[in-house]
PDB file of N, CA and C in Angstrom:
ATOM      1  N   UNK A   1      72.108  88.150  85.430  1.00  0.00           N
ATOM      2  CA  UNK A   1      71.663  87.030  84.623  1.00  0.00           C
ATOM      3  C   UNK A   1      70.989  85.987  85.512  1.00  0.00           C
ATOM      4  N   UNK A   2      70.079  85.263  85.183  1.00  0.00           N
ATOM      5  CA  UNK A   2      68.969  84.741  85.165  1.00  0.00           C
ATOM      6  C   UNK A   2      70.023  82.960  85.672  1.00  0.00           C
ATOM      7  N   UNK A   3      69.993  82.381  86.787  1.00  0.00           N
ATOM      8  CA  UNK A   3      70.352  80.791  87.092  1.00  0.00           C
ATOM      9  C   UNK A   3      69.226  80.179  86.584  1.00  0.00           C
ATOM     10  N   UNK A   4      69.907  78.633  85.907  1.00  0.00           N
ATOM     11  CA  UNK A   4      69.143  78.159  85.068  1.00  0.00           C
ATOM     12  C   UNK A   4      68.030  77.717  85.923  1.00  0.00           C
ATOM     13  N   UNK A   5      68.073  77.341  87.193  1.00  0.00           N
ATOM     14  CA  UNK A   5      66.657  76.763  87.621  1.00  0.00           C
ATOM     15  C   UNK A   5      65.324  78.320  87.494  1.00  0.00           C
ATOM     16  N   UNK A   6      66.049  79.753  87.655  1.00  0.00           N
ATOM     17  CA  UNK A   6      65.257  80.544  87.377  1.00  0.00           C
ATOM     18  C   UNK A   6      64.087  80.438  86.488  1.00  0.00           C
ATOM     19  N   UNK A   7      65.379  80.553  85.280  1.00  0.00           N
ATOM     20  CA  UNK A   7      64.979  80.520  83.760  1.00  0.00           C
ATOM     21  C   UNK A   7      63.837  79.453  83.729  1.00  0.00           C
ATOM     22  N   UNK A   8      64.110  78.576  83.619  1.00  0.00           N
ATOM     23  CA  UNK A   8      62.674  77.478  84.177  1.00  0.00           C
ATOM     24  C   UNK A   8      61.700  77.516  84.674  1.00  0.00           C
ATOM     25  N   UNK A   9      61.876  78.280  85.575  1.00  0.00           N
ATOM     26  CA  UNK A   9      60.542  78.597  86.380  1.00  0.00           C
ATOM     27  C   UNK A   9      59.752  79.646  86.164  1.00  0.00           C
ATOM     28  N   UNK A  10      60.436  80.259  85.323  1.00  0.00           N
ATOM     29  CA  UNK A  10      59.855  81.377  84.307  1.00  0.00           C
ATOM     30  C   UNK A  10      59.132  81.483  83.486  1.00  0.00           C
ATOM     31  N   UNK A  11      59.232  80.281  83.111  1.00  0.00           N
ATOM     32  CA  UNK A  11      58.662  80.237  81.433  1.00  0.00           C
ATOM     33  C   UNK A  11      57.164  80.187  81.521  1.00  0.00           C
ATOM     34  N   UNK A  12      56.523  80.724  81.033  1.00  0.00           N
ATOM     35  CA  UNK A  12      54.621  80.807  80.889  1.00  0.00           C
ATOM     36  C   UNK A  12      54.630  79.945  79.728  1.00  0.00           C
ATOM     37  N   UNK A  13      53.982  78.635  79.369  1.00  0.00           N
ATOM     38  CA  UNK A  13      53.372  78.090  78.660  1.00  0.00           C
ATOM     39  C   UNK A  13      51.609  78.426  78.578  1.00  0.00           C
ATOM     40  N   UNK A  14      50.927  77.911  77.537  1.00  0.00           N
ATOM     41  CA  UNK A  14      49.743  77.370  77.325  1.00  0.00           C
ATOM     42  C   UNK A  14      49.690  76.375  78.390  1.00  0.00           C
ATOM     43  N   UNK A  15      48.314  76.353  79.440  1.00  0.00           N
ATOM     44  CA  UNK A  15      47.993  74.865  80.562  1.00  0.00           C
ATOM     45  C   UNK A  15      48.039  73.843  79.340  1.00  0.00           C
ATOM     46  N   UNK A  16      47.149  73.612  78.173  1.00  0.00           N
ATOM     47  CA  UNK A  16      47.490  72.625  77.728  1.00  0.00           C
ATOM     48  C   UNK A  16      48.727  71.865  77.204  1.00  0.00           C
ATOM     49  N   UNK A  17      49.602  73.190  76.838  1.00  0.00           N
ATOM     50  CA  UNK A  17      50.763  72.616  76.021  1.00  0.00           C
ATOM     51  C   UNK A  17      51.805  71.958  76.641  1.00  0.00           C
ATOM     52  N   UNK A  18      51.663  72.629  78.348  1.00  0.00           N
ATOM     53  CA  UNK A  18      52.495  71.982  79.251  1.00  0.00           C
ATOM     54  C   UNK A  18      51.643  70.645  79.796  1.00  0.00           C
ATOM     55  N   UNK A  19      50.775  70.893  80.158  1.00  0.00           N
ATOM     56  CA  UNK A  19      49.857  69.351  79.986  1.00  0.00           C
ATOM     57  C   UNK A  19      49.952  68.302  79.221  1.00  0.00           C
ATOM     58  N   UNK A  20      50.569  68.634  78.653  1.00  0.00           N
ATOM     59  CA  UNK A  20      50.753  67.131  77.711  1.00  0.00           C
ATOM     60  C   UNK A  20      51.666  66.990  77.521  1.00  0.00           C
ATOM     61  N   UNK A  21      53.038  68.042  77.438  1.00  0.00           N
ATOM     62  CA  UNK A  21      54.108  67.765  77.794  1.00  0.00           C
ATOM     63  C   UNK A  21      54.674  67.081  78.697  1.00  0.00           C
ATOM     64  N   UNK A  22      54.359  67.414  79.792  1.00  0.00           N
ATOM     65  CA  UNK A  22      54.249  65.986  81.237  1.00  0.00           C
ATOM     66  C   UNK A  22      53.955  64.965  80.997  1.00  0.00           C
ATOM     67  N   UNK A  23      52.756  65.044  80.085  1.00  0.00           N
ATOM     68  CA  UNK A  23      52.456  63.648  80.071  1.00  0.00           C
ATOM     69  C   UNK A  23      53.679  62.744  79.543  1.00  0.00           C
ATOM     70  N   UNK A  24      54.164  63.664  78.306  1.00  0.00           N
ATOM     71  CA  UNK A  24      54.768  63.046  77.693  1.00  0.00           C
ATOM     72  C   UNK A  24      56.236  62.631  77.999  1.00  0.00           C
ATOM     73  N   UNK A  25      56.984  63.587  79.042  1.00  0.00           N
ATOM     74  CA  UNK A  25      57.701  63.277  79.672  1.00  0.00           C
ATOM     75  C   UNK A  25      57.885  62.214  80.873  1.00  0.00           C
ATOM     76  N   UNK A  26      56.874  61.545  80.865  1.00  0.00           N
ATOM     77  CA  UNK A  26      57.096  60.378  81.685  1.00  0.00           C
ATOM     78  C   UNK A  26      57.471  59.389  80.653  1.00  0.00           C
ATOM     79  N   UNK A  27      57.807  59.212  79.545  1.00  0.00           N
ATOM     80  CA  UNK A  27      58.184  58.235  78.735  1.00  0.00           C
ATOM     81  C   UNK A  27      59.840  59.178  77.946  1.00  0.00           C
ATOM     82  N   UNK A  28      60.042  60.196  78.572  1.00  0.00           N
ATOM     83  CA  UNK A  28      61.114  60.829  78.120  1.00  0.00           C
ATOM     84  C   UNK A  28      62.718  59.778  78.204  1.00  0.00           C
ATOM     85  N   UNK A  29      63.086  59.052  76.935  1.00  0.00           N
ATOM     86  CA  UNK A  29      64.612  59.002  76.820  1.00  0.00           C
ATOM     87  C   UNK A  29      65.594  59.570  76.863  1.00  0.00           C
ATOM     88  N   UNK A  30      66.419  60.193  77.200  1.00  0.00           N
ATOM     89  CA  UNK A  30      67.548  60.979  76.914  1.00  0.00           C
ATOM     90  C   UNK A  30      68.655  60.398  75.942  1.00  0.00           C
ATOM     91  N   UNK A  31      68.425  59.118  75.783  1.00  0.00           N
ATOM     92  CA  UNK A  31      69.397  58.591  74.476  1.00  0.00           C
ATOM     93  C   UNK A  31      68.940  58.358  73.365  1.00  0.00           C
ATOM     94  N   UNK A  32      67.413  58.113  73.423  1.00  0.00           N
ATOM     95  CA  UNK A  32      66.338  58.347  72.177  1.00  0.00           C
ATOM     96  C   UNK A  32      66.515  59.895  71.933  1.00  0.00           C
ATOM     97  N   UNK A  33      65.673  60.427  72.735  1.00  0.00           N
ATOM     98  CA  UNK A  33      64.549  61.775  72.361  1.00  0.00           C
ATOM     99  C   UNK A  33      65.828  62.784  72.113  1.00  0.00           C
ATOM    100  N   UNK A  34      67.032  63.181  72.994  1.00  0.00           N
ATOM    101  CA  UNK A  34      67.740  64.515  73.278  1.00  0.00           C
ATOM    102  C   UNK A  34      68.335  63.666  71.818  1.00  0.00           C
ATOM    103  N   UNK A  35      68.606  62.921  71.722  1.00  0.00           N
ATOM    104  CA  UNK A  35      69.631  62.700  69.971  1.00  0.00           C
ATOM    105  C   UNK A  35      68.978  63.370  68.722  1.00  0.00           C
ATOM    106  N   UNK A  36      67.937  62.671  68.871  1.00  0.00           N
ATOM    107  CA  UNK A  36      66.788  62.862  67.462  1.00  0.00           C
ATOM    108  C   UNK A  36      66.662  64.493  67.557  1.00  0.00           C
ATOM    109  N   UNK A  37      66.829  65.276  68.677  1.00  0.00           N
ATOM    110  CA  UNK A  37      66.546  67.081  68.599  1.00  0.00           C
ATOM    111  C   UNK A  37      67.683  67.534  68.485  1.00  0.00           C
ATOM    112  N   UNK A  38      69.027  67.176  69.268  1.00  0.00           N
ATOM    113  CA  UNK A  38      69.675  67.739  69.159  1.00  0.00           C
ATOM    114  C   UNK A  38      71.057  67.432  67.669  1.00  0.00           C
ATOM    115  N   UNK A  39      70.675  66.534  67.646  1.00  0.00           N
ATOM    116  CA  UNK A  39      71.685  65.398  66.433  1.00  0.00           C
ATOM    117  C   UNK A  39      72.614  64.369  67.156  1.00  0.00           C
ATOM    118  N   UNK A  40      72.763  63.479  66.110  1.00  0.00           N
ATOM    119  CA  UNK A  40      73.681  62.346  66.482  1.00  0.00           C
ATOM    120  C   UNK A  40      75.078  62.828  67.203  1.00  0.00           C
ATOM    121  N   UNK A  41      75.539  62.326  67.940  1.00  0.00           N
ATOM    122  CA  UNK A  41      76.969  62.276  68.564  1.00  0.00           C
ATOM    123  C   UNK A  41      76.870  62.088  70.305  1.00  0.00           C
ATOM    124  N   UNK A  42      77.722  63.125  70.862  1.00  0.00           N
ATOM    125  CA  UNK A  42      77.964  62.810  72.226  1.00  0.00           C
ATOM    126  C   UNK A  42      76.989  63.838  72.876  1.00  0.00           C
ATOM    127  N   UNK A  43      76.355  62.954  73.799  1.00  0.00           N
ATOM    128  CA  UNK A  43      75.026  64.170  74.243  1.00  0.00           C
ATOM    129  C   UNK A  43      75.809  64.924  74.977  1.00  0.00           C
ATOM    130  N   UNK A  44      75.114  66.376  75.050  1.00  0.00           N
ATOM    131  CA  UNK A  44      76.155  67.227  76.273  1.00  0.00           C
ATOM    132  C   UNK A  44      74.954  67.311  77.596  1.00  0.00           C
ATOM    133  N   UNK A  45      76.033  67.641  78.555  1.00  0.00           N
ATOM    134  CA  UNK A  45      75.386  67.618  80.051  1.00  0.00           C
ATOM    135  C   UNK A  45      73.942  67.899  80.395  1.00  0.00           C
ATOM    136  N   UNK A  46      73.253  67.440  81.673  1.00  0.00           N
ATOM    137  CA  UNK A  46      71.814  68.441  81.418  1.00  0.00           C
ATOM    138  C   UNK A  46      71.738  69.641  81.051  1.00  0.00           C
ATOM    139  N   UNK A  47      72.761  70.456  82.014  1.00  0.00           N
ATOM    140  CA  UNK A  47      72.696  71.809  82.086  1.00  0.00           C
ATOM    141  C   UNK A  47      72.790  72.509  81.051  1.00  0.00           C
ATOM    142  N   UNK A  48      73.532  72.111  79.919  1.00  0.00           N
ATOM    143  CA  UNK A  48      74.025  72.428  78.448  1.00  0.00           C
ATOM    144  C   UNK A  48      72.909  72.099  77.644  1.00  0.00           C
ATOM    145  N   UNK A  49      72.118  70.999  77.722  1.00  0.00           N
ATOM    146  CA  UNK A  49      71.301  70.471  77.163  1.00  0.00           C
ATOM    147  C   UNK A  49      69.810  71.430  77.337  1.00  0.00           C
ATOM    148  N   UNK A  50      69.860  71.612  78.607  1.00  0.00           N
ATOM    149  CA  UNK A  50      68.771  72.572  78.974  1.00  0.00           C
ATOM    150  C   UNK A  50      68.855  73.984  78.356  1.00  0.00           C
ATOM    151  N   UNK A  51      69.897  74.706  78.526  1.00  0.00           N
ATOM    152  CA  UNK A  51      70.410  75.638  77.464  1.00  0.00           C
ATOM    153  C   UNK A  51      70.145  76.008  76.490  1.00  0.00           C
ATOM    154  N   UNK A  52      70.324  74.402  75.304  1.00  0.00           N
ATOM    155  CA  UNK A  52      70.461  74.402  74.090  1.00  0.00           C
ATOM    156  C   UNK A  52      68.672  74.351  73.985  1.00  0.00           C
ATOM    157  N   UNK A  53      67.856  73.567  74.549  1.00  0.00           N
ATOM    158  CA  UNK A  53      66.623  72.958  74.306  1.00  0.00           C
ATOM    159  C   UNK A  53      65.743  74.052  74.343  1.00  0.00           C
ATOM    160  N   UNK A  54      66.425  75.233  75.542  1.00  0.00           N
ATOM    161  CA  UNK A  54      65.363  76.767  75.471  1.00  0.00           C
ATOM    162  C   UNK A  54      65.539  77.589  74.920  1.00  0.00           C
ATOM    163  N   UNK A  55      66.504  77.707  74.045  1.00  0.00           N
ATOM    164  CA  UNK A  55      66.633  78.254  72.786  1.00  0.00           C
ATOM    165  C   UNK A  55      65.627  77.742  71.502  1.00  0.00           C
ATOM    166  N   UNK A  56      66.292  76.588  71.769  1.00  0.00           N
ATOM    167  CA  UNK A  56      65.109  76.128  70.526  1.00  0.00           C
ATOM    168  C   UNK A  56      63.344  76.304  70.679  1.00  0.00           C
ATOM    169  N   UNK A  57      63.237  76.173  71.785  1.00  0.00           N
ATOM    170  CA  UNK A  57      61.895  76.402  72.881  1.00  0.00           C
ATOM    171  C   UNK A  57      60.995  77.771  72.536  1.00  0.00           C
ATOM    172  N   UNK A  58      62.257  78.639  72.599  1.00  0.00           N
ATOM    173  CA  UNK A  58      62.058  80.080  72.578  1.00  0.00           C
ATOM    174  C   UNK A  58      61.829  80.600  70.909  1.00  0.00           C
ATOM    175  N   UNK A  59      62.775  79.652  70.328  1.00  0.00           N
ATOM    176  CA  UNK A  59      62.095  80.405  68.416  1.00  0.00           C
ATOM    177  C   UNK A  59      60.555  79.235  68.219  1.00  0.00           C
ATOM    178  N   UNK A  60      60.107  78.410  68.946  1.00  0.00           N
ATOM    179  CA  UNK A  60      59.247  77.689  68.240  1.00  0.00           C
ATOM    180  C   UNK A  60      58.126  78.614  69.111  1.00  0.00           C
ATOM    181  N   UNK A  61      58.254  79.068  70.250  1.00  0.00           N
ATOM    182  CA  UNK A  61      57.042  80.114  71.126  1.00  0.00           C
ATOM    183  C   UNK A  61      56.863  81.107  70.166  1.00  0.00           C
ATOM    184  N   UNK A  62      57.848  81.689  69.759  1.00  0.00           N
ATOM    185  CA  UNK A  62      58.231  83.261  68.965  1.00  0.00           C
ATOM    186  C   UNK A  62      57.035  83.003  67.691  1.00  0.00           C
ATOM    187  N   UNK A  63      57.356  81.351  67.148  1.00  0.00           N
ATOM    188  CA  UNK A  63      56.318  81.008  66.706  1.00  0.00           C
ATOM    189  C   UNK A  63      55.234  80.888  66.195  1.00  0.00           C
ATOM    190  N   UNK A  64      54.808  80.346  67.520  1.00  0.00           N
ATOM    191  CA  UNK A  64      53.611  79.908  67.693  1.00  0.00           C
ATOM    192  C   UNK A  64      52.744  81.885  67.970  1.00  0.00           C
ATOM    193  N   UNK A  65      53.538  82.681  68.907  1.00  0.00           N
ATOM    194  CA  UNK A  65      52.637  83.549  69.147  1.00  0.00           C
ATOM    195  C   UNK A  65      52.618  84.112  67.588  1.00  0.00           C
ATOM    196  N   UNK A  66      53.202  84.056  67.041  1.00  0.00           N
ATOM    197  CA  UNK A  66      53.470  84.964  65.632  1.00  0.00           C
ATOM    198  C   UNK A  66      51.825  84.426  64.696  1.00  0.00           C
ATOM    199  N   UNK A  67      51.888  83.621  64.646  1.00  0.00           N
ATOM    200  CA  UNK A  67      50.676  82.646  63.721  1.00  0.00           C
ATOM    201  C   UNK A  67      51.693  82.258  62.274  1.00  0.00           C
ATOM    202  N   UNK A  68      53.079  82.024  62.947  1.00  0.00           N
ATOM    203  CA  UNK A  68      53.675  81.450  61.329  1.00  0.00           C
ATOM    204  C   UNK A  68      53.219  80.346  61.195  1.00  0.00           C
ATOM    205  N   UNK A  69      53.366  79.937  59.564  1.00  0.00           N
ATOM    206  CA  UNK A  69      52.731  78.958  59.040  1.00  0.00           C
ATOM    207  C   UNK A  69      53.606  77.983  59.403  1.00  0.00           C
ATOM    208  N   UNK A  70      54.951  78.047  59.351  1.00  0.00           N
ATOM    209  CA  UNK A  70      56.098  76.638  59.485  1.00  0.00           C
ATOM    210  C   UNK A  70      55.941  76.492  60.885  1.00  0.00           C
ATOM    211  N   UNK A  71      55.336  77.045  61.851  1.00  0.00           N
ATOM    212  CA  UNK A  71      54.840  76.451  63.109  1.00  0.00           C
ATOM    213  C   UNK A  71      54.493  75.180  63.313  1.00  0.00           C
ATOM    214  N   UNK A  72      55.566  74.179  63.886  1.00  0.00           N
ATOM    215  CA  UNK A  72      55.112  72.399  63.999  1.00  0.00           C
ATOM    216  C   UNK A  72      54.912  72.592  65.929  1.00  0.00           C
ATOM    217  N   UNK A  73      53.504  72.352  66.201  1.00  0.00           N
ATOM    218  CA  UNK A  73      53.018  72.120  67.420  1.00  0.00           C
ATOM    219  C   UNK A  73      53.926  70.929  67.976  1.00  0.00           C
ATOM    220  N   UNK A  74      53.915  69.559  67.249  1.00  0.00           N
ATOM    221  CA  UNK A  74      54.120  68.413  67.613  1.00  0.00           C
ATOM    222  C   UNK A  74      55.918  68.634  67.541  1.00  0.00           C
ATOM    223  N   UNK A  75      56.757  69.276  66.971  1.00  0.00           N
ATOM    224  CA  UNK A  75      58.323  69.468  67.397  1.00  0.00           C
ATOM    225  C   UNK A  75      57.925  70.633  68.325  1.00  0.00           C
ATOM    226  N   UNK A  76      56.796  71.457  69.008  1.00  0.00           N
ATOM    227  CA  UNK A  76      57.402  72.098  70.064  1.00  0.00           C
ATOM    228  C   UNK A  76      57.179  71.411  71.295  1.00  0.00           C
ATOM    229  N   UNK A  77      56.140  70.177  70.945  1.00  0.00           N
ATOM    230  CA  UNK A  77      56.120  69.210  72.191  1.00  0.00           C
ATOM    231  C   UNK A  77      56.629  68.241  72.289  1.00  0.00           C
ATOM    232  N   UNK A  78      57.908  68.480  71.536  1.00  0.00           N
ATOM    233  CA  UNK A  78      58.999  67.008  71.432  1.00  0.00           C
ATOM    234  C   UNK A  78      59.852  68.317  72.359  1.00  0.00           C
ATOM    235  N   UNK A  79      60.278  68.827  71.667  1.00  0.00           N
ATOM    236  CA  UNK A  79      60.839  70.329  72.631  1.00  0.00           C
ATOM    237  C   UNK A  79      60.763  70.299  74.354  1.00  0.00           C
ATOM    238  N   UNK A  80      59.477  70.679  74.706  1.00  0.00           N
ATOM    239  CA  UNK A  80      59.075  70.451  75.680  1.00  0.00           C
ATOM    240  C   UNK A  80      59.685  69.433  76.532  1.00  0.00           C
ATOM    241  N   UNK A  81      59.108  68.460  75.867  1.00  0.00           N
ATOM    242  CA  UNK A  81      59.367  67.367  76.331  1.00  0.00           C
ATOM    243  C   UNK A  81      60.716  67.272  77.006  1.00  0.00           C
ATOM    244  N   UNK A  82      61.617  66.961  76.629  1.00  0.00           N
ATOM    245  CA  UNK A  82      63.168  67.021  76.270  1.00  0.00           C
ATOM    246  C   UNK A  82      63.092  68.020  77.486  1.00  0.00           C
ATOM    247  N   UNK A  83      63.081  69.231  77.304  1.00  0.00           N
ATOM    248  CA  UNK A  83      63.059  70.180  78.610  1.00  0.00           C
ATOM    249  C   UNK A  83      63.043  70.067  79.447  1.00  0.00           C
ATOM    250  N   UNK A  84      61.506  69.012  80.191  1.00  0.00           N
ATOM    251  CA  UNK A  84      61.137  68.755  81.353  1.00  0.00           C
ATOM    252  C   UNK A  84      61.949  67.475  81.840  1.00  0.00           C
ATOM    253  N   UNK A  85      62.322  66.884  80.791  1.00  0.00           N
ATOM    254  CA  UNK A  85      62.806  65.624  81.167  1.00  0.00           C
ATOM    255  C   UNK A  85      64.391  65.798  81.895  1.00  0.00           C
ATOM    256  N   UNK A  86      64.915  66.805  81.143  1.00  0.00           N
ATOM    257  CA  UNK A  86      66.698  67.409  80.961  1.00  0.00           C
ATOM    258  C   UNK A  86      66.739  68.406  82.507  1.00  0.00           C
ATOM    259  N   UNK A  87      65.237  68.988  82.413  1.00  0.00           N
ATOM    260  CA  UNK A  87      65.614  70.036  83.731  1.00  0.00           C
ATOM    261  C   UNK A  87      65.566  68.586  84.861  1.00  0.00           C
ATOM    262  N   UNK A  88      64.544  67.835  85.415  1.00  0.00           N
ATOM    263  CA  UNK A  88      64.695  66.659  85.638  1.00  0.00           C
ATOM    264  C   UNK A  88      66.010  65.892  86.453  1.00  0.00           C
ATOM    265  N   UNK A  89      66.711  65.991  85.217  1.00  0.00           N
ATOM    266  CA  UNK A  89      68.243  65.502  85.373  1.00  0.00           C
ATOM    267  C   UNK A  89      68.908  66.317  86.047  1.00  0.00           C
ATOM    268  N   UNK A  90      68.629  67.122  85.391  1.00  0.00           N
ATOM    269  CA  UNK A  90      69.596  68.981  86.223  1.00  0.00           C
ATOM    270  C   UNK A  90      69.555  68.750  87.859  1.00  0.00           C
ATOM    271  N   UNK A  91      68.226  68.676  87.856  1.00  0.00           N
ATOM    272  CA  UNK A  91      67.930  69.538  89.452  1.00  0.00           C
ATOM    273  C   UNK A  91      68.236  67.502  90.244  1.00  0.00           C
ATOM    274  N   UNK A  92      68.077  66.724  89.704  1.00  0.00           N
ATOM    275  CA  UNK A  92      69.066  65.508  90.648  1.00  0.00           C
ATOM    276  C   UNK A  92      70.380  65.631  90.653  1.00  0.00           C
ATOM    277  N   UNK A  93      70.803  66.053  89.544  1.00  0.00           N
ATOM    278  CA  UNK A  93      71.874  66.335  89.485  1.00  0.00           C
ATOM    279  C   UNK A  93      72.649  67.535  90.532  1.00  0.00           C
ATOM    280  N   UNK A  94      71.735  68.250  91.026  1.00  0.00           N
ATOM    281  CA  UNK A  94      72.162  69.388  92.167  1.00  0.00           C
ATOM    282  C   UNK A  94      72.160  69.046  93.315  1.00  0.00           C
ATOM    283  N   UNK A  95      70.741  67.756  93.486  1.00  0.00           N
ATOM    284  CA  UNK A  95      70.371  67.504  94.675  1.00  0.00           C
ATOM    285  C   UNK A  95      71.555  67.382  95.844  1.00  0.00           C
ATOM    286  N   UNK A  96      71.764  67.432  96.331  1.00  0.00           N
ATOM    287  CA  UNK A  96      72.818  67.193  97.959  1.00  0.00           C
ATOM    288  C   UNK A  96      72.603  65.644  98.004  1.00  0.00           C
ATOM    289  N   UNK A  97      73.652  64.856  98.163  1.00  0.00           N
ATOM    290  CA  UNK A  97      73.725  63.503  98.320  1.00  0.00           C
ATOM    291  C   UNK A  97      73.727  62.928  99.742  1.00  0.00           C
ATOM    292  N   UNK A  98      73.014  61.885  99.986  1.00  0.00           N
ATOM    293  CA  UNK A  98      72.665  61.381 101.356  1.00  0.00           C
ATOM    294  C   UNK A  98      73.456  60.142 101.286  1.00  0.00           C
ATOM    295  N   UNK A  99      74.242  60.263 102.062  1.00  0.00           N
ATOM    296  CA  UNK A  99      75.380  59.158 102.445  1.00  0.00           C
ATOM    297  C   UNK A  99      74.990  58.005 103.134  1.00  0.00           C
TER     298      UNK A  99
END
């Protein structure tokens, strides 16, 4: 099985779709944005969060390649978003601490 920084680095987007996802992740909340996707209550960890967010990631790609009609571009770049922002957290969250 696949470590989550793998899984991440895996993923093939569209250049644009991740392009603007960045963009948009420089204004990324985690007490706004991860609530409104994931629902109201107690947010769970990055790592959990990251988890949950590429799942959801993964049926809106399934998607998009499909040409379904209930395909919302703009919730897969709230998606995104959330992703880049959560992996973000993750990988400070790993970083080795300088005393």
């Amino acid at each position: 099985m696949l470590d989550l920084t793998s899984m991440l680095t895996s993923l093939r987007r569209p250049r644009m779709l991740v392009r603007t996802a960045r963009i948009g992740a420089q204004d990324y909340r985690r007490d706004r944005d991860l609530q409104r996707l994931l629902g109201y209550g107690t947010l769970p960890r990055p790592a959990a969060a990251v988890m949950r967010l590429m799942e959801m990631e993964h049926e809106l790609d399934q998607q998009r390649r499909s040409g379904d009609a209930g395909y919302s571009l703009t919730r897969h770049l709230d998606i995104l978003i959330a992703l880049m922002g959560e992996a973000q957290l993750f990988q400070a969250s790993r970083a080795p601490r300088m005393s």
